[in-house]
Protein backbone atom coordinates (compact mmCIF):
# COMPACT_ATOMS: atom_id res chain seq x y z
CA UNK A 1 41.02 90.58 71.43
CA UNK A 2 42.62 91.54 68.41
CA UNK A 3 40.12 89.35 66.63
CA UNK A 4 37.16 91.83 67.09
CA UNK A 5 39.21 95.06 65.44
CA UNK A 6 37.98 96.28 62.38
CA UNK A 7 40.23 95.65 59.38
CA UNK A 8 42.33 98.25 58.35
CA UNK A 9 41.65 100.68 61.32
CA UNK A 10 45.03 101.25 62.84
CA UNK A 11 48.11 103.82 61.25
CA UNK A 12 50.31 101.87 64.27
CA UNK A 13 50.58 98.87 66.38
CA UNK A 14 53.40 98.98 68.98
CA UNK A 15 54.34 96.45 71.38
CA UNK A 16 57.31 97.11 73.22
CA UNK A 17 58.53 94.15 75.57
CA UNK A 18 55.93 91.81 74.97
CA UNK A 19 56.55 89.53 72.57
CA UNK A 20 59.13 87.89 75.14
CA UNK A 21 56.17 86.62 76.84
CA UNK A 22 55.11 84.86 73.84
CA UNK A 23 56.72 82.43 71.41
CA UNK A 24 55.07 81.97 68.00
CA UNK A 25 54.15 85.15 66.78
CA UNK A 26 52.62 84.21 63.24
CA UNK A 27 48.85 84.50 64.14
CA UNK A 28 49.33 87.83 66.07
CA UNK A 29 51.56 88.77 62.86
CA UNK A 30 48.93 88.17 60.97
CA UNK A 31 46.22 89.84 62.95
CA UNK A 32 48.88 93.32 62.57
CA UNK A 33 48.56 93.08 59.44
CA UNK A 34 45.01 92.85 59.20
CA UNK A 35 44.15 95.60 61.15
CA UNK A 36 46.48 98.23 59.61
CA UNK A 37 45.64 100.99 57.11
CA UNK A 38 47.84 100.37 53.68
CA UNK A 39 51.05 102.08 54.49
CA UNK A 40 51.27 101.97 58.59
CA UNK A 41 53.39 100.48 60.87
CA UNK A 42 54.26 97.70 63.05
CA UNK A 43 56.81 98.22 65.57
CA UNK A 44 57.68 95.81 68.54
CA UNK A 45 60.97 94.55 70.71
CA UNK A 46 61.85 90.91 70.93
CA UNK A 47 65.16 89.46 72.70
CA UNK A 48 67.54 88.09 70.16
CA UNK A 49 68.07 84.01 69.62
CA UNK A 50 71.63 83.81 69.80
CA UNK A 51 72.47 86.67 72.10
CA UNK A 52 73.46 84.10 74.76
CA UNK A 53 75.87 81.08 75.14
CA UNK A 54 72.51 79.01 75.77
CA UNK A 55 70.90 80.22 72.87
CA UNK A 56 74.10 79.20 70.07
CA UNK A 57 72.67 75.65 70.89
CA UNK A 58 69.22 76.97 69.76
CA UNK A 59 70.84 78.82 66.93
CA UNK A 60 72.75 75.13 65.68
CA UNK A 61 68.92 73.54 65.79
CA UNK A 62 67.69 76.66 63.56
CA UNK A 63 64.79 77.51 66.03
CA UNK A 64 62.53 79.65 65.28
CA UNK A 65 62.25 80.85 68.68
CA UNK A 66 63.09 79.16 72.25
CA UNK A 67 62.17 79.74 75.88
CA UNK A 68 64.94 80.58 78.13
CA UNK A 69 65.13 79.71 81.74
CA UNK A 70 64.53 83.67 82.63
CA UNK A 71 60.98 82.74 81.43
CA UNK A 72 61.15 85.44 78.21
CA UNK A 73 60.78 83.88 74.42
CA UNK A 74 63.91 85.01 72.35
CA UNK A 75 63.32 85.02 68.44
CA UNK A 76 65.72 84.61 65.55
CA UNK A 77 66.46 87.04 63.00
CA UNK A 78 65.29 84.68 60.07
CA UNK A 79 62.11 83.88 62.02
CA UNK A 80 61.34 87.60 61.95
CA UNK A 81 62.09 87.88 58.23
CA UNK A 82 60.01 84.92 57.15
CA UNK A 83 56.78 85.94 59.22
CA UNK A 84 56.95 89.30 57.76
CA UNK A 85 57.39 88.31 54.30
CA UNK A 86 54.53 85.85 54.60
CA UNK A 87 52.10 88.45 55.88
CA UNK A 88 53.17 90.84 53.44
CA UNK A 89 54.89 93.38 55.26
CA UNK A 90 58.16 95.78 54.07
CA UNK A 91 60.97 95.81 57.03
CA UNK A 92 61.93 98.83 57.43
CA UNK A 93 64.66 98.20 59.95
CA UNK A 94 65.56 95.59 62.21
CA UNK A 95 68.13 96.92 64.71
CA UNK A 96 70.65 94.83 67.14
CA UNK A 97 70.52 96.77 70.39
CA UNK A 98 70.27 96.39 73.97
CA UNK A 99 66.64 96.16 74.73
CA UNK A 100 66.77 95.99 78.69
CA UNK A 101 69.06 94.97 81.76
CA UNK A 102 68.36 91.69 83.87
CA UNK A 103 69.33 91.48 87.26
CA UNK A 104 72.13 94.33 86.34
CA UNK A 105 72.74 92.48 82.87
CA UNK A 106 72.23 93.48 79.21
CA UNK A 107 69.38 91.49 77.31
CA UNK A 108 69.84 91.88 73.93
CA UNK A 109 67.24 92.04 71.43
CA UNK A 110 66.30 93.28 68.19
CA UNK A 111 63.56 96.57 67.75
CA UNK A 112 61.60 95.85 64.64
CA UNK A 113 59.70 98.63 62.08
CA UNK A 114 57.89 97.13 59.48
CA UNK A 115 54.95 98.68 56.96
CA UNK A 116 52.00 96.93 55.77
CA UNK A 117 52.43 98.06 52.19
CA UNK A 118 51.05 101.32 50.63
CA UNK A 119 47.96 100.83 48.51
């Protein structure tokens, strides 16, 4: 869906609890990039790799991401980083936070802003 946007036609994309519902993120990444203006923004939630004793296995393997059994994709930290440097964007700030409660307990996850540079 993305696909058919016009290039640099967008001053934000947001996605707020969806990326859990997706593991690799480096094509829709890329397709953010493409379709901001110079200078807008990307923000989006993901649950944190590592948040969980289930995830420090993940976190000794240096995943990039991993399914967990609640059926929602946590990401790492340096997954984040690398996807957004290779598509070009500035983080603006990546903040540790509590992103939802499941079945009465915290998830926690990281809430992303990042730029697609100014012209």
């Amino acid at each position: 869906m993305m696909q058919g946007e016009s290039a640099s036609s967008y001053d934000v994309v947001f996605a707020a609890d969806v990326f859990v519902y997706l593991g690799k993120l480096d094509d829709l990444v890329n397709q953010a990039q493409r379709l901001l203006r110079p200078g807008a923004l990307f923000a989006f939630s993901v649950e944190s790799l590592g948040a969980s004793a289930d995830d420090a296995i993940a976190l000794a393997d240096r995943r990039d991401y991993q399914l967990n059994a609640t059926g929602r994709y946590a990401h790492s930290i340096a997954y984040l980083a690398r996807i957004a440097a290779l598509n070009g964007f500035d983080v603006l700030s990546t903040t540790d936070t509590q992103i939802r409660l499941d079945k009465g307990k915290p998830v926690q996850g990281y809430l992303a802003l990042w730029r697609r540079p100014p012209a």
